[in-house]
Protein backbone atom coordinates (compact mmCIF):
# COMPACT_ATOMS: atom_id res chain seq x y z
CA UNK A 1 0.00 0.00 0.00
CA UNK A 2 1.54 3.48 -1.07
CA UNK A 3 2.10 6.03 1.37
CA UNK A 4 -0.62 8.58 2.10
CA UNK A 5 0.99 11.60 0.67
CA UNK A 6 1.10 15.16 3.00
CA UNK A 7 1.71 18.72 3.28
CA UNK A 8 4.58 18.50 5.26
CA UNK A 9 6.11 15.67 2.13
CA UNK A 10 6.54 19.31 0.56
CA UNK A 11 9.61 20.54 3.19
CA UNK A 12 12.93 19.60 1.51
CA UNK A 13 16.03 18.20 2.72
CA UNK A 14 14.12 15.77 5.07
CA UNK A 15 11.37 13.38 5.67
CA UNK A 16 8.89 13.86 9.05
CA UNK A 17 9.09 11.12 10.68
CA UNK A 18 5.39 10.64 11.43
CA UNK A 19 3.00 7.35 12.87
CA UNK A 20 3.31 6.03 9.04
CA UNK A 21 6.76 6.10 8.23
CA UNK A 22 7.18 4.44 12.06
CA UNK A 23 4.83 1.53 11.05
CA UNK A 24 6.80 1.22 7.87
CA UNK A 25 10.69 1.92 8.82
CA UNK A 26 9.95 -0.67 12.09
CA UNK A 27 12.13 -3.20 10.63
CA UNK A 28 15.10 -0.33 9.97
CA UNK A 29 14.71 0.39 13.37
CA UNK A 30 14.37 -2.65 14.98
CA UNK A 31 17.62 -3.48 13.08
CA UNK A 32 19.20 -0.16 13.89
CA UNK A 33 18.79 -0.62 17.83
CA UNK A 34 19.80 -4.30 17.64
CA UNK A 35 23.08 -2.87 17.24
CA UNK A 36 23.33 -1.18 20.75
CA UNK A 37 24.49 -5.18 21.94
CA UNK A 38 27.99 -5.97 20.75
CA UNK A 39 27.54 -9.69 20.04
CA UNK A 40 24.88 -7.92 17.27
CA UNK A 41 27.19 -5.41 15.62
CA UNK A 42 29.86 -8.63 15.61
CA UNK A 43 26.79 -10.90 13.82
CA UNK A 44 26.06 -7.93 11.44
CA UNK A 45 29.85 -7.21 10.47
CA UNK A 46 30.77 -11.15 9.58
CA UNK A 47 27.77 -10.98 7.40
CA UNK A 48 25.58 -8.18 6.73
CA UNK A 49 22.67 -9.33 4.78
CA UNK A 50 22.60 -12.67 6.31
CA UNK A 51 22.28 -10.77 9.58
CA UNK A 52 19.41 -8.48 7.80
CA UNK A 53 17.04 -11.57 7.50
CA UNK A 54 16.39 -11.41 11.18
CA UNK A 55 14.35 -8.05 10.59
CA UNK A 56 11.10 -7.90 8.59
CA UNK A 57 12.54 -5.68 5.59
CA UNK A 58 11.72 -4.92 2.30
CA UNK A 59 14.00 -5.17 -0.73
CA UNK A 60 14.81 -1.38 -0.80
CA UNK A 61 15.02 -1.35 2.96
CA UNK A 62 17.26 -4.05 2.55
CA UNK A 63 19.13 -2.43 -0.46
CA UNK A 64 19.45 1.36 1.40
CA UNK A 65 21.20 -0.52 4.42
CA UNK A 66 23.66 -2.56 2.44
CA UNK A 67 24.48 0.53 0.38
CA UNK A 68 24.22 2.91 3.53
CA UNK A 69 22.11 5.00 1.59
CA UNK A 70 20.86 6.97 5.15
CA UNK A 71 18.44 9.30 3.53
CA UNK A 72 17.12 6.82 1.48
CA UNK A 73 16.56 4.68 4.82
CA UNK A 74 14.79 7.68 6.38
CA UNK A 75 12.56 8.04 3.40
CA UNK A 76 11.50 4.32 3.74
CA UNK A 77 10.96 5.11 7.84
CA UNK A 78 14.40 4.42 9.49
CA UNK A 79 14.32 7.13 12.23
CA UNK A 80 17.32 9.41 12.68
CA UNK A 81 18.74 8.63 15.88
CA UNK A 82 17.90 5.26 15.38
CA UNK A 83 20.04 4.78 12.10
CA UNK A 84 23.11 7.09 13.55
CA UNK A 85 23.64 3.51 15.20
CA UNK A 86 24.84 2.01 11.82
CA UNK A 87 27.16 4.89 11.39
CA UNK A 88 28.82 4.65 14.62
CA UNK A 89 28.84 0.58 14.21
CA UNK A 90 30.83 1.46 11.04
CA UNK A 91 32.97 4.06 13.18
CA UNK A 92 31.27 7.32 11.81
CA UNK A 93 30.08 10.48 13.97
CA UNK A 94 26.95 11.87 13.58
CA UNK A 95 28.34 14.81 12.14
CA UNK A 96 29.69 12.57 9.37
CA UNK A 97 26.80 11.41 8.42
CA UNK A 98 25.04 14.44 8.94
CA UNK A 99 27.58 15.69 6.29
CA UNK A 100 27.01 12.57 4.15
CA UNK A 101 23.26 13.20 4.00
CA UNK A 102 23.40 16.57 2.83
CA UNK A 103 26.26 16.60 0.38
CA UNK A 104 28.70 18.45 2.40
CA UNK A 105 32.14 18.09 3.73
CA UNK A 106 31.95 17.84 8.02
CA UNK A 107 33.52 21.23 7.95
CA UNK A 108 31.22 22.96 5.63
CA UNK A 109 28.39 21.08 7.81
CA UNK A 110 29.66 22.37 11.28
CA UNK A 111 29.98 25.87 10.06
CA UNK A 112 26.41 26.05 8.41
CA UNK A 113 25.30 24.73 12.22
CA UNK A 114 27.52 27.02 13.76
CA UNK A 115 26.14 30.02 11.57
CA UNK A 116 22.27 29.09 12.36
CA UNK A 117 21.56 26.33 9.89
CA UNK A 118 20.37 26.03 7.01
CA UNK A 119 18.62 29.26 5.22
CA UNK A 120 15.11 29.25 4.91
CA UNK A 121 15.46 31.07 1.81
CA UNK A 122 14.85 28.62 -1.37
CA UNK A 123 14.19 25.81 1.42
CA UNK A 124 10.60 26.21 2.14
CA UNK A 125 8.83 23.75 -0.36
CA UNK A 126 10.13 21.19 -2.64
CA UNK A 127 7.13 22.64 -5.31
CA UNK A 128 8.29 25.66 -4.82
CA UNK A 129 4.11 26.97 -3.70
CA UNK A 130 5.80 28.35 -0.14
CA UNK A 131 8.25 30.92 -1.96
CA UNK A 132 8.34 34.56 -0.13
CA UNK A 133 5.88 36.40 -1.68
CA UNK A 134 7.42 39.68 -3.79
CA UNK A 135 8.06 43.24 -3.03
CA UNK A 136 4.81 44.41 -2.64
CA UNK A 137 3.53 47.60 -3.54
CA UNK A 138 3.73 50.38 -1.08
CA UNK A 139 0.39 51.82 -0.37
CA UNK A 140 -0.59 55.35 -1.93
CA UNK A 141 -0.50 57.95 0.61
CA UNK A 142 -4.02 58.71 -0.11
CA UNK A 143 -4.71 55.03 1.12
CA UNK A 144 -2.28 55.31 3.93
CA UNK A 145 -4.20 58.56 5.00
CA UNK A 146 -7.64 56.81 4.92
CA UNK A 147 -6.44 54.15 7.52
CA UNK A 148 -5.08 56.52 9.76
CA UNK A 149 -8.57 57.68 10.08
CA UNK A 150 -10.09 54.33 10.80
């Protein structure tokens, strides 16, 4: 069954993590917090997709693991902090990955942090129907007058 599609599928650079993507990702995560035990991140290293079959995954699920493809395994419900696991089972920070995900060095990614994030300018909608309105005209000064007199 496809996913429900919503407004907030519009925001770019992420995926909400809502009640349906947590139904669907459960195997990712399931997986993901398996590897808090070390005997699990041992299994998982001698033999990654053998170790997968534990989990009730799909093919891409599957596929976006193997490949560590992390914002492909958000789209498909892994939940952040939940798949930062696999990074630091494979010896990453989250800052790498954070990097990773959106096509920056970790430099370039700690200084966009460090300066506020990410602009909201040409990042409200993936459509592009949430771009800032244009100058507007200024009001004539006989309109301006009127108001002033209620």
């Amino acid at each position: 069954m496809a996913r429900k599609a919503q407004d907030y599928d519009d925001i770019p650079g992420t995926f909400v993590f809502d009640a349906e993507r947590s139904r669907e990702g459960y195997g990712i995560n399931m997986f993901c917090m398996s590897l808090m035990k070390d005997e699990n991140r041992k299994a998982f290293k001698a033999d990654e997709a053998e170790y997968l079959k534990r989990f009730p995954l799909t093919p891409e699920q599957t596929a976006a693991i193997l490949k560590r493809d992390y914002n492909r395994m958000l789209e498909l419900g892994g939940n952040i902090y939940f798949t930062a696991k696999l990074g630091a089972t494979d010896g990453h920070s989250f800052r790498h990955l954070a990097a990773v995900m959106t096509g920056s060095t970790q430099e370039d990614y700690a200084k966009m942090m460090l300066d506020g994030g990410r602009s909201v300018e040409g990042n409200r909608s993936r459509s592009g129907r949430d771009k800032p309105a244009g100058k507007t005209k200024s009001k004539s000064k006989t309109s301006k007058s009127r108001s002033k007199r209620g």
